[in-house]
Protein backbone atom coordinates (compact mmCIF):
# COMPACT_ATOMS: atom_id res chain seq x y z
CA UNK A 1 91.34 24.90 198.66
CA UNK A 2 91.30 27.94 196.80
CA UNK A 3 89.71 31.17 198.14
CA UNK A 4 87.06 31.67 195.65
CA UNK A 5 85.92 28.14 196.01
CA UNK A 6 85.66 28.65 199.78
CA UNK A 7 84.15 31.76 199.65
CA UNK A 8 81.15 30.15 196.94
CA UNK A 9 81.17 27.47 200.13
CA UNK A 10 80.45 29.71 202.94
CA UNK A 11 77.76 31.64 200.85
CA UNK A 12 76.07 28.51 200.07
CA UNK A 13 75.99 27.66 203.69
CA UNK A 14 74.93 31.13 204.77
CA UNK A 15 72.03 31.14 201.73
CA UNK A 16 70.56 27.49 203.47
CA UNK A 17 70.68 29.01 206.63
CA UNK A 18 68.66 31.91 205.83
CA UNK A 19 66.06 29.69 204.60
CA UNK A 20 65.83 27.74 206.62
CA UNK A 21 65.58 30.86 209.19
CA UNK A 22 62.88 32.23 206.85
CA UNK A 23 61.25 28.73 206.70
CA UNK A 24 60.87 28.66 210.74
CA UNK A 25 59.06 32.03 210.20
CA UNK A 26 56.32 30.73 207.62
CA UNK A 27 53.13 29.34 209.79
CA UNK A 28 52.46 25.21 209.43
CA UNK A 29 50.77 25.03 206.02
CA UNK A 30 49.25 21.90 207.40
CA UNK A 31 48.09 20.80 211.25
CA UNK A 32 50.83 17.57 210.78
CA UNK A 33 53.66 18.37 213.16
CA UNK A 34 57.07 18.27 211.39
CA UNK A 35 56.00 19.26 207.95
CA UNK A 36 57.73 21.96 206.12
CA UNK A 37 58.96 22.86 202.29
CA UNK A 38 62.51 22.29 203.04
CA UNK A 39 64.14 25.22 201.39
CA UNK A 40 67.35 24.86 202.28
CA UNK A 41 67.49 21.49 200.34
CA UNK A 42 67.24 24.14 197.09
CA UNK A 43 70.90 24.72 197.77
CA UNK A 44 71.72 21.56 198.57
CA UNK A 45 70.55 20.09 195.24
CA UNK A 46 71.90 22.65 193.55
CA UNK A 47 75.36 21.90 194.89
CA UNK A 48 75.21 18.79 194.61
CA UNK A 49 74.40 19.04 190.58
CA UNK A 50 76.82 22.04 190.33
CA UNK A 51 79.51 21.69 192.91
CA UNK A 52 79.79 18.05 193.53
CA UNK A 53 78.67 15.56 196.42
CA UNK A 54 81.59 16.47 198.80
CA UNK A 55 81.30 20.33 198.50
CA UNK A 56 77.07 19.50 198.66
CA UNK A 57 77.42 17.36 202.14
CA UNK A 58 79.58 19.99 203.65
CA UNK A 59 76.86 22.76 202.57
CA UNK A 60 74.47 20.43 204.03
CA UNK A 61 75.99 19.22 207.44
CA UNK A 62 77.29 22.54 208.41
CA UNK A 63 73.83 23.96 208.06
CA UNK A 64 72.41 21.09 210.04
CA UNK A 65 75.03 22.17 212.33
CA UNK A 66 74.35 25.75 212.61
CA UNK A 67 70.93 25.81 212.40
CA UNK A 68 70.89 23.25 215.04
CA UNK A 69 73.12 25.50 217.34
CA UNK A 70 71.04 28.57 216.79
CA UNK A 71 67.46 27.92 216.65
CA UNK A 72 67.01 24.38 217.86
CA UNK A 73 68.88 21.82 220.53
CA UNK A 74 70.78 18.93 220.43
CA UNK A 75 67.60 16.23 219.93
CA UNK A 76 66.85 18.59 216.74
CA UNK A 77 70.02 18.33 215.67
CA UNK A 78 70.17 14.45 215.93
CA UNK A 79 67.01 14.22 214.18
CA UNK A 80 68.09 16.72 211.48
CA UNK A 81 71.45 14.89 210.89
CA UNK A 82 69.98 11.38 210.80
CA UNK A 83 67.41 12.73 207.70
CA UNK A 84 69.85 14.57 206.22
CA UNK A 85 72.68 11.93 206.09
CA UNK A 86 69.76 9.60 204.88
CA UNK A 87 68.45 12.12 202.33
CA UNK A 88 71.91 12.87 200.68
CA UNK A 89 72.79 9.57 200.30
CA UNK A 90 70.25 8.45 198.36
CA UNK A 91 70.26 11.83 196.56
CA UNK A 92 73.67 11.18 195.63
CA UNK A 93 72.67 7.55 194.55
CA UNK A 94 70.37 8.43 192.22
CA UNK A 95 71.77 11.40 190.58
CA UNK A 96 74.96 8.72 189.69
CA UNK A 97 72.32 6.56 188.08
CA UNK A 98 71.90 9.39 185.58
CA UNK A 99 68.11 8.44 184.91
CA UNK A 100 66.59 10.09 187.29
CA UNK A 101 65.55 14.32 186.72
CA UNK A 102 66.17 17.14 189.28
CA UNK A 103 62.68 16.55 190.97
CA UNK A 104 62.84 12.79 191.15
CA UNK A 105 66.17 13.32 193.11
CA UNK A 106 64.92 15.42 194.93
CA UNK A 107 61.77 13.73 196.09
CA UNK A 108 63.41 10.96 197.20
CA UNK A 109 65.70 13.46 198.90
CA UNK A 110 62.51 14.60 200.90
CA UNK A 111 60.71 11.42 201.77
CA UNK A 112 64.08 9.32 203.01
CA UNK A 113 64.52 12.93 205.19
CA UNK A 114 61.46 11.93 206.39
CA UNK A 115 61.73 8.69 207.17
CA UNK A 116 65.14 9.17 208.66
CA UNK A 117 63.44 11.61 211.09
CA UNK A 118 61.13 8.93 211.50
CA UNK A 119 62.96 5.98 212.40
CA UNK A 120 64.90 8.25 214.49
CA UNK A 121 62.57 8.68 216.80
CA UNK A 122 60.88 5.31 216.74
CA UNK A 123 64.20 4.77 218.06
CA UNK A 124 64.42 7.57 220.99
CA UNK A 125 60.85 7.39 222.18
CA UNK A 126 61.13 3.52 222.12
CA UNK A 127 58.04 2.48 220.07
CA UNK A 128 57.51 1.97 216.75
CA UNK A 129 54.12 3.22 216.88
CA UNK A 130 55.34 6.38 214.45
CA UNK A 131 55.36 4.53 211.92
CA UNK A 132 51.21 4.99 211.12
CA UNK A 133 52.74 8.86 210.80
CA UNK A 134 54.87 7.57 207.62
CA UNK A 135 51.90 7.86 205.35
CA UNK A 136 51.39 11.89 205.64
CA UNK A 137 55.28 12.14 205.73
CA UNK A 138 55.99 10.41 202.24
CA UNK A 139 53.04 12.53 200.90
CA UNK A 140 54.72 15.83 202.18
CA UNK A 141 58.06 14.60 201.12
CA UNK A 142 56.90 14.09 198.01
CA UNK A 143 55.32 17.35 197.45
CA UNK A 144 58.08 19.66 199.35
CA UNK A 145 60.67 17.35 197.17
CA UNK A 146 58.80 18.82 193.89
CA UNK A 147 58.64 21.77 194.61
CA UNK A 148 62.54 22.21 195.94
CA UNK A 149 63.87 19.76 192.57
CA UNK A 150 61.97 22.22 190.13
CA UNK A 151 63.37 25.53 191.78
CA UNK A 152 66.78 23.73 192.35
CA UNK A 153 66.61 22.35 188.33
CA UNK A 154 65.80 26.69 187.18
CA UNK A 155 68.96 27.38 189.11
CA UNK A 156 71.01 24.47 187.85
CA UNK A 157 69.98 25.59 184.09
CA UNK A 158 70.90 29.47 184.97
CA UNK A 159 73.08 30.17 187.11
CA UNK A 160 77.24 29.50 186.00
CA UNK A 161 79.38 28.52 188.90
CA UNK A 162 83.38 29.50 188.41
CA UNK A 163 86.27 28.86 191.18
């Protein structure tokens, strides 16, 4: 791998992380635990559309990863992992179809994260009563998902990526 390409890597990793460290910082919008913009998921769509889907899930693990390690523990990370492997692959899915726009994408990216999260736990807490909680999470997905697919579509349009 060539140093340049590496080095565009680690920044991208290092840019999620600090926003998702600014993220943590921002008081709950809303009183429905677990809801956030996502604004790490700016770089990840943004790799993915620029870079590729390999560089993009290495971006994205590693900050699961990381962030994890720092700020969280490891039932945060196994949530985060499970909505972010579910997230990416449908991400990745879609943007193959080549039908679907930036924020459409990214939506989807946002509400599978969701239900990912979801289903995990379901799983861990051994009930499946969570799953009246889906409604407010596919409405925040939905939302965060526009919002990250229209700032990650400016960047796609401006910003020129050489290695």
């Amino acid at each position: 791998m060539k140093a340049s390409k590496l080095s565009l890597l680690a920044l991208s990793v290092t840019l999620a992380m600090i926003l998702s460290f600014v993220e943590s910082q921002i008081p709950a919008l809303v009183a429905i635990p677990g809801v956030k913009v996502g604004l790490a998921n700016i770089v990840v769509v943004f790799a993915l559309y620029k870079l590729g889907w390999k560089e993009a899930a290495v971006i994205s693990l590693t900050r699961v990863f990381l962030v994890g390690l720092l700020f969280g523990n490891g039932v945060s990370i196994l949530y985060s992992v499970v909505g972010a492997t579910v997230s990416f692959a449908a991400m990745v899915l879609l943007k193959r179809a080549k039908v679907f726009s930036y924020t459409a994408v990214s939506v989807a990216g946002g509400v599978l994260h969701n239900m990912g999260q979801i289903g995990m736990a379901c799983i861990l807490m051994g009930t499946d009563v969570l799953k009246y909680y889906a409604p407010f999470l596919v409405l925040s997905g939905t939302l965060a998902g526009i919002v990250i697919g229209l700032l990650a579509a400016i960047m796609v349009k401006r910003i020129v990526v050489k290695y």
